[in-house]
C-alpha atoms as a PDB file:
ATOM      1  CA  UNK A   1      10.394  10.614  -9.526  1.00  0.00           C
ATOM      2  CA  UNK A   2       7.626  12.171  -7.282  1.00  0.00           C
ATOM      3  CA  UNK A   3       4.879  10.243  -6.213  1.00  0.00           C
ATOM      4  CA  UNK A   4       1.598  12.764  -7.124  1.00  0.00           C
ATOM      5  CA  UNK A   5      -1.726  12.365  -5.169  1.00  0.00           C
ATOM      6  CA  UNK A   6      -5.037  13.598  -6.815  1.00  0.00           C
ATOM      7  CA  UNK A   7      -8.067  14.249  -4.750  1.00  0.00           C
ATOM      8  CA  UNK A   8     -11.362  14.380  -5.969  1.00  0.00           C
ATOM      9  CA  UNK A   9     -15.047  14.674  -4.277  1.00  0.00           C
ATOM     10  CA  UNK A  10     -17.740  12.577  -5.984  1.00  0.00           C
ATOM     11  CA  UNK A  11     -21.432  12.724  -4.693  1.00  0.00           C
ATOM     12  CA  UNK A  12     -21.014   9.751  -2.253  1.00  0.00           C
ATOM     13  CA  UNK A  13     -18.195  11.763  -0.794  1.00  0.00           C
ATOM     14  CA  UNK A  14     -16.076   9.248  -1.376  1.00  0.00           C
ATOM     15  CA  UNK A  15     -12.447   9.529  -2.503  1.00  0.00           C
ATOM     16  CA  UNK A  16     -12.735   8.816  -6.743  1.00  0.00           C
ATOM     17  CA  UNK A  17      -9.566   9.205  -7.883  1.00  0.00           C
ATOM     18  CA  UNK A  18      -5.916   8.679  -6.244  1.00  0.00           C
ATOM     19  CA  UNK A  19      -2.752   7.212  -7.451  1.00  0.00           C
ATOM     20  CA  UNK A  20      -2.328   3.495  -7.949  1.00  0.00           C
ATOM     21  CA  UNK A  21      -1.373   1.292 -11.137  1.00  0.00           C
ATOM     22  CA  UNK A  22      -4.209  -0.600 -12.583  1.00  0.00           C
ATOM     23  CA  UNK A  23      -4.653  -4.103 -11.195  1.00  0.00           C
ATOM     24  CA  UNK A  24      -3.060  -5.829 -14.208  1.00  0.00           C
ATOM     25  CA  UNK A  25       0.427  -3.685 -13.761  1.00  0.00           C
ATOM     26  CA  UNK A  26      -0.143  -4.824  -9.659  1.00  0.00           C
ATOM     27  CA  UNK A  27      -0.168  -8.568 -10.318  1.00  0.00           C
ATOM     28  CA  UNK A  28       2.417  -8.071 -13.424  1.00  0.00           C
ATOM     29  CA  UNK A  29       4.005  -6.615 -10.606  1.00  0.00           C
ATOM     30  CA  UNK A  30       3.860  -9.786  -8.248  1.00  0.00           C
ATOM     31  CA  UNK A  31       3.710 -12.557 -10.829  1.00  0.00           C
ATOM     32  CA  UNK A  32       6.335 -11.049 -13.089  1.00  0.00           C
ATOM     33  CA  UNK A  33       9.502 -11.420 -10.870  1.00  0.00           C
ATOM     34  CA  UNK A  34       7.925 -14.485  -9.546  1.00  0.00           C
ATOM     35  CA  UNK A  35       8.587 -15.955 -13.101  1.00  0.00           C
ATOM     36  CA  UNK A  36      12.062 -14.568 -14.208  1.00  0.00           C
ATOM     37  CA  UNK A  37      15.155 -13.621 -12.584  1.00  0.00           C
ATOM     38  CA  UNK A  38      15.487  -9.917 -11.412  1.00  0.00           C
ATOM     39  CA  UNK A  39      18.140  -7.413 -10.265  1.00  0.00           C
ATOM     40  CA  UNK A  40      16.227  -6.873  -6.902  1.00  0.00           C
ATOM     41  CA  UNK A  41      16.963  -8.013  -3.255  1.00  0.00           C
ATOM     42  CA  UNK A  42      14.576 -10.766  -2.924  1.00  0.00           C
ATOM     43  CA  UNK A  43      13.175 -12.036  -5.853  1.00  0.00           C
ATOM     44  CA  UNK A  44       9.323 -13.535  -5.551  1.00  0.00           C
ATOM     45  CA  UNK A  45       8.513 -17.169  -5.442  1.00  0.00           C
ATOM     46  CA  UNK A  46       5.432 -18.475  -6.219  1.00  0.00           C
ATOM     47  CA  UNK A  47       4.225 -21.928  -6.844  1.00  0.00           C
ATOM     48  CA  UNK A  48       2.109 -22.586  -9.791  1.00  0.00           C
ATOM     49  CA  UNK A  49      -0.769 -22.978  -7.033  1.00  0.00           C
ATOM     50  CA  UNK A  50       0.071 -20.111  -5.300  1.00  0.00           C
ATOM     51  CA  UNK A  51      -3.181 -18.133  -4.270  1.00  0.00           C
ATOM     52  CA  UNK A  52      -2.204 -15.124  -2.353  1.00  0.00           C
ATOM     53  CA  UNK A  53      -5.579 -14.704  -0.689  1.00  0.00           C
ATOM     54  CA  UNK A  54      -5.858 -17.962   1.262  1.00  0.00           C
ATOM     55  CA  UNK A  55      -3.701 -17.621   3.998  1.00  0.00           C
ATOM     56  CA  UNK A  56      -2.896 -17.292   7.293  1.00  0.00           C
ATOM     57  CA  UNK A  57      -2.037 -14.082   9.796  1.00  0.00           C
ATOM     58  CA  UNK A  58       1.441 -14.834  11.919  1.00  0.00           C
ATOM     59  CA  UNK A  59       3.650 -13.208  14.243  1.00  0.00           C
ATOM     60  CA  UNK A  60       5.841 -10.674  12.779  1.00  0.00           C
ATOM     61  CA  UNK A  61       8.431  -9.451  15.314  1.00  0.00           C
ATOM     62  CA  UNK A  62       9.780  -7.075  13.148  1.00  0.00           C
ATOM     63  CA  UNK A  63       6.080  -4.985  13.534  1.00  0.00           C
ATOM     64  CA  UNK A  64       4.502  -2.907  11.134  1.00  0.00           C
ATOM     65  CA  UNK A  65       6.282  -0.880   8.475  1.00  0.00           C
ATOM     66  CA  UNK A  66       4.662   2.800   9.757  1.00  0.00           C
ATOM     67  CA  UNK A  67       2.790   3.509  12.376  1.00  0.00           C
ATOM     68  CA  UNK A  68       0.050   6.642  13.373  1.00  0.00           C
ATOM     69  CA  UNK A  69       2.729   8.830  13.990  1.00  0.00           C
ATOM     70  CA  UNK A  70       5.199   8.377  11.231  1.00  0.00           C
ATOM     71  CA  UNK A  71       2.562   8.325   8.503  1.00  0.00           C
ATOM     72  CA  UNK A  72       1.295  11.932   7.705  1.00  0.00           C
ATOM     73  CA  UNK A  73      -1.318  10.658   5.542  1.00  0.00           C
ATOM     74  CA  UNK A  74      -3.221   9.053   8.589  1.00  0.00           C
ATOM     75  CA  UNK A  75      -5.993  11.567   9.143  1.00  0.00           C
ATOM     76  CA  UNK A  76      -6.673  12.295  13.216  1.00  0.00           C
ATOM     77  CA  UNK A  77     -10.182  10.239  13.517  1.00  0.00           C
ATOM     78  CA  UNK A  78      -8.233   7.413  11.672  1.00  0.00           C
ATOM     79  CA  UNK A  79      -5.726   7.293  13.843  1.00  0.00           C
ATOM     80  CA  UNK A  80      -5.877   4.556  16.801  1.00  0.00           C
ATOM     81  CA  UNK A  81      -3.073   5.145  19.004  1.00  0.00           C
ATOM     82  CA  UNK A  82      -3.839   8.797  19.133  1.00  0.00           C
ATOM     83  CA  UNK A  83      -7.469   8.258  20.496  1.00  0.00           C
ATOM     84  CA  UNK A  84      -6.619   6.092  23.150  1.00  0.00           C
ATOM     85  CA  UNK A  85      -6.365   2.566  21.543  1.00  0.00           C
ATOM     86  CA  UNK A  86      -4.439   1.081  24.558  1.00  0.00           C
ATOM     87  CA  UNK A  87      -2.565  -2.346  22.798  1.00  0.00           C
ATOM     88  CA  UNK A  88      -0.427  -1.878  19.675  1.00  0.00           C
ATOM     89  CA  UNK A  89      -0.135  -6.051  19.345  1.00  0.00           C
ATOM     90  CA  UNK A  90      -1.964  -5.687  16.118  1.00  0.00           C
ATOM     91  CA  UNK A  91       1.115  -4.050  14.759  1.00  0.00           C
ATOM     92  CA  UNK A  92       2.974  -6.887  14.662  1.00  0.00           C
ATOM     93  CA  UNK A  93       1.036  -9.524  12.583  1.00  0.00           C
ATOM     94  CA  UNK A  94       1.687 -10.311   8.632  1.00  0.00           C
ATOM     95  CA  UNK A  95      -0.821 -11.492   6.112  1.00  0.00           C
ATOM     96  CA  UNK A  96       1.030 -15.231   4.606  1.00  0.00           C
ATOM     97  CA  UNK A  97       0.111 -16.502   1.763  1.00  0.00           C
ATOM     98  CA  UNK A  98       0.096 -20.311   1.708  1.00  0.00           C
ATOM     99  CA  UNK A  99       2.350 -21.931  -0.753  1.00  0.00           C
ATOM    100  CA  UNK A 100       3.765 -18.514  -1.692  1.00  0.00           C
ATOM    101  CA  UNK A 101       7.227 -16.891  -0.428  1.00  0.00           C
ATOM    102  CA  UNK A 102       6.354 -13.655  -0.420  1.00  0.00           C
ATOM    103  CA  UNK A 103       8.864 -10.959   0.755  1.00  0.00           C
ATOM    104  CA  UNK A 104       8.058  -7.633   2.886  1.00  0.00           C
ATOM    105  CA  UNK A 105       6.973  -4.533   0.325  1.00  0.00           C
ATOM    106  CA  UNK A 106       9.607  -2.711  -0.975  1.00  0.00           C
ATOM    107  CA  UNK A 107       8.300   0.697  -1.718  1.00  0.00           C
ATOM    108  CA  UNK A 108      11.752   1.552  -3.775  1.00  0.00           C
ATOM    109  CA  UNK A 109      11.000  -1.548  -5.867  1.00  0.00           C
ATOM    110  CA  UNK A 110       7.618  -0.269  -6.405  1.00  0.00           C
ATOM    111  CA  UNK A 111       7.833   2.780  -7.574  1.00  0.00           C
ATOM    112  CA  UNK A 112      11.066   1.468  -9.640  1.00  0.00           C
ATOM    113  CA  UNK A 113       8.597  -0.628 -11.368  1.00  0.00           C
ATOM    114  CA  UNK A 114       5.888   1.438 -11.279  1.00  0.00           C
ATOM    115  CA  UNK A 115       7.207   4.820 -13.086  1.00  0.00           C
ATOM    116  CA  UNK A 116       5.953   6.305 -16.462  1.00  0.00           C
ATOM    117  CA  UNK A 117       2.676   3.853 -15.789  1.00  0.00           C
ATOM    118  CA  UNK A 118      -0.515   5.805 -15.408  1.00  0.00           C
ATOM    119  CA  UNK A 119      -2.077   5.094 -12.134  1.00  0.00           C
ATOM    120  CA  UNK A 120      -6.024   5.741 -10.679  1.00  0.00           C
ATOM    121  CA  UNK A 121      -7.653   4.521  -7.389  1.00  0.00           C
ATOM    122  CA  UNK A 122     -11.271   4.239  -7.788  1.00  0.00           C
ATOM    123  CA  UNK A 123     -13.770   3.393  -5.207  1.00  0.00           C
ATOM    124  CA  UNK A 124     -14.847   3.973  -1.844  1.00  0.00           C
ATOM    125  CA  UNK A 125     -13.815   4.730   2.289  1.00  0.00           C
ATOM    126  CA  UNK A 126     -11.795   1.437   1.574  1.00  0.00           C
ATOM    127  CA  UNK A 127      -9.829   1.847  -1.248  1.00  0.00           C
ATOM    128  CA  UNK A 128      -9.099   5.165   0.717  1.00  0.00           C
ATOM    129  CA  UNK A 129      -7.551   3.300   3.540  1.00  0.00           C
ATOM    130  CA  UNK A 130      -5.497   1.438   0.980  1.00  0.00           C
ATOM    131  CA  UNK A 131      -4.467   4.422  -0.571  1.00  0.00           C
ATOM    132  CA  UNK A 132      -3.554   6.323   2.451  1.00  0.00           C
ATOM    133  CA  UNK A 133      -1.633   2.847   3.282  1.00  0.00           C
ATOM    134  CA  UNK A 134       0.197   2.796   0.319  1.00  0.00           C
ATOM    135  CA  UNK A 135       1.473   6.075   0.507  1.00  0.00           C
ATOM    136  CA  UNK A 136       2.235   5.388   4.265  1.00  0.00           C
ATOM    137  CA  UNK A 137       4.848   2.734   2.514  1.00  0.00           C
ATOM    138  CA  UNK A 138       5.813   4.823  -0.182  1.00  0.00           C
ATOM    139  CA  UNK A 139       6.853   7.774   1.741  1.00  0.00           C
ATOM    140  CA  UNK A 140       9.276   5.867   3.541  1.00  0.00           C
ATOM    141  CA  UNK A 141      11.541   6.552   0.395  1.00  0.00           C
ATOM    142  CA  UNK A 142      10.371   9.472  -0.867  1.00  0.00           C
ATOM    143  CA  UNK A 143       7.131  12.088   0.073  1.00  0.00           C
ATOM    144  CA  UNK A 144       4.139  12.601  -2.065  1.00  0.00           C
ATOM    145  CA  UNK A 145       3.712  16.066  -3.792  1.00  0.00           C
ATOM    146  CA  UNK A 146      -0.288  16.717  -3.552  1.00  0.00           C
ATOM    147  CA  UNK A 147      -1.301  18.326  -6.784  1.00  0.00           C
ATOM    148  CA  UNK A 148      -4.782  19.297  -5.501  1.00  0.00           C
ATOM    149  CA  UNK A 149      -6.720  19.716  -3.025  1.00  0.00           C
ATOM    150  CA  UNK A 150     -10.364  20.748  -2.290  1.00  0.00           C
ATOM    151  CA  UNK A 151      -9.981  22.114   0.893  1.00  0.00           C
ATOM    152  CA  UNK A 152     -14.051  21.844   1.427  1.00  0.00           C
ATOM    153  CA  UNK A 153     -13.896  17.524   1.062  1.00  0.00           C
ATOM    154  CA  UNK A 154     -13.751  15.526   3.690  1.00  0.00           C
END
């Protein structure tokens, strides 16, 4: 499976459309080995009150999963360490969820789950950085094949 980006300009020249499975196929995605026994590594476990937005950010010794310079996705004015951000502390902290186990990402799991689902990213500069980050993670198994590109967008 190849993971296919789309690029489109809109008038607020923002990014419109990009991979990612609709939000009900994301939390099917979370909640749905969280509930059942899978064949995966680490299965999910939730408690019934299990909120994954309140939280807390910890130490993560084992850093970030990319960085600037093994993501090619990162564009040059996004990229921190490149234009002189002197710490890189920041890389290793972890969003966790109270009352929630919730393992690293595992892009091969992912896209596992994720293929023959229709996917679109809608929205603005933010939902751009979360698309650029999710490809960061997903190229780690396997590189996106752009499908087009209007080389005048920004």
């Amino acid at each position: 499976m190849s993971i296919i980006t789309a690029v489109q300009p809109s008038e607020q020249g923002a990014l419109d459309l990009l991979f990612i499975p609709i939000v009900k196929e994301l939390l099917s995605y979370v909640r749905g080995w969280a509930l059942r026994t899978c064949p995966y590594k680490t299965p999910i476990k939730l408690k019934v009150q299990c909120d994954l937005f309140i939280g807390d950010w910890v130490p993560d010794p084992s850093g970030s999963v990319y960085t600037n310079a093994s993501c090619h996705v990162i564009e040059s004015h996004q990229n921190c360490m490149k234009n002189g951000r002197p710490d890189s502390g920041y890389l290793y902290w972890r969003w966790n969820p109270r009352d929630c186990e919730l393992p690293r990402f595992d892009p091969e799991r992912f896209l596992d789950y994720m293929r023959d689902k229709s996917w679109a990213f809608i929205g603005d500069s933010i939902s751009r950085n979360h698309v650029q980050s999710l490809l960061c993670i997903l190229s780690q198994v396997e590189q996106a094949v752009e499908i087009y590109h209007d080389e005048e967008y920004r």
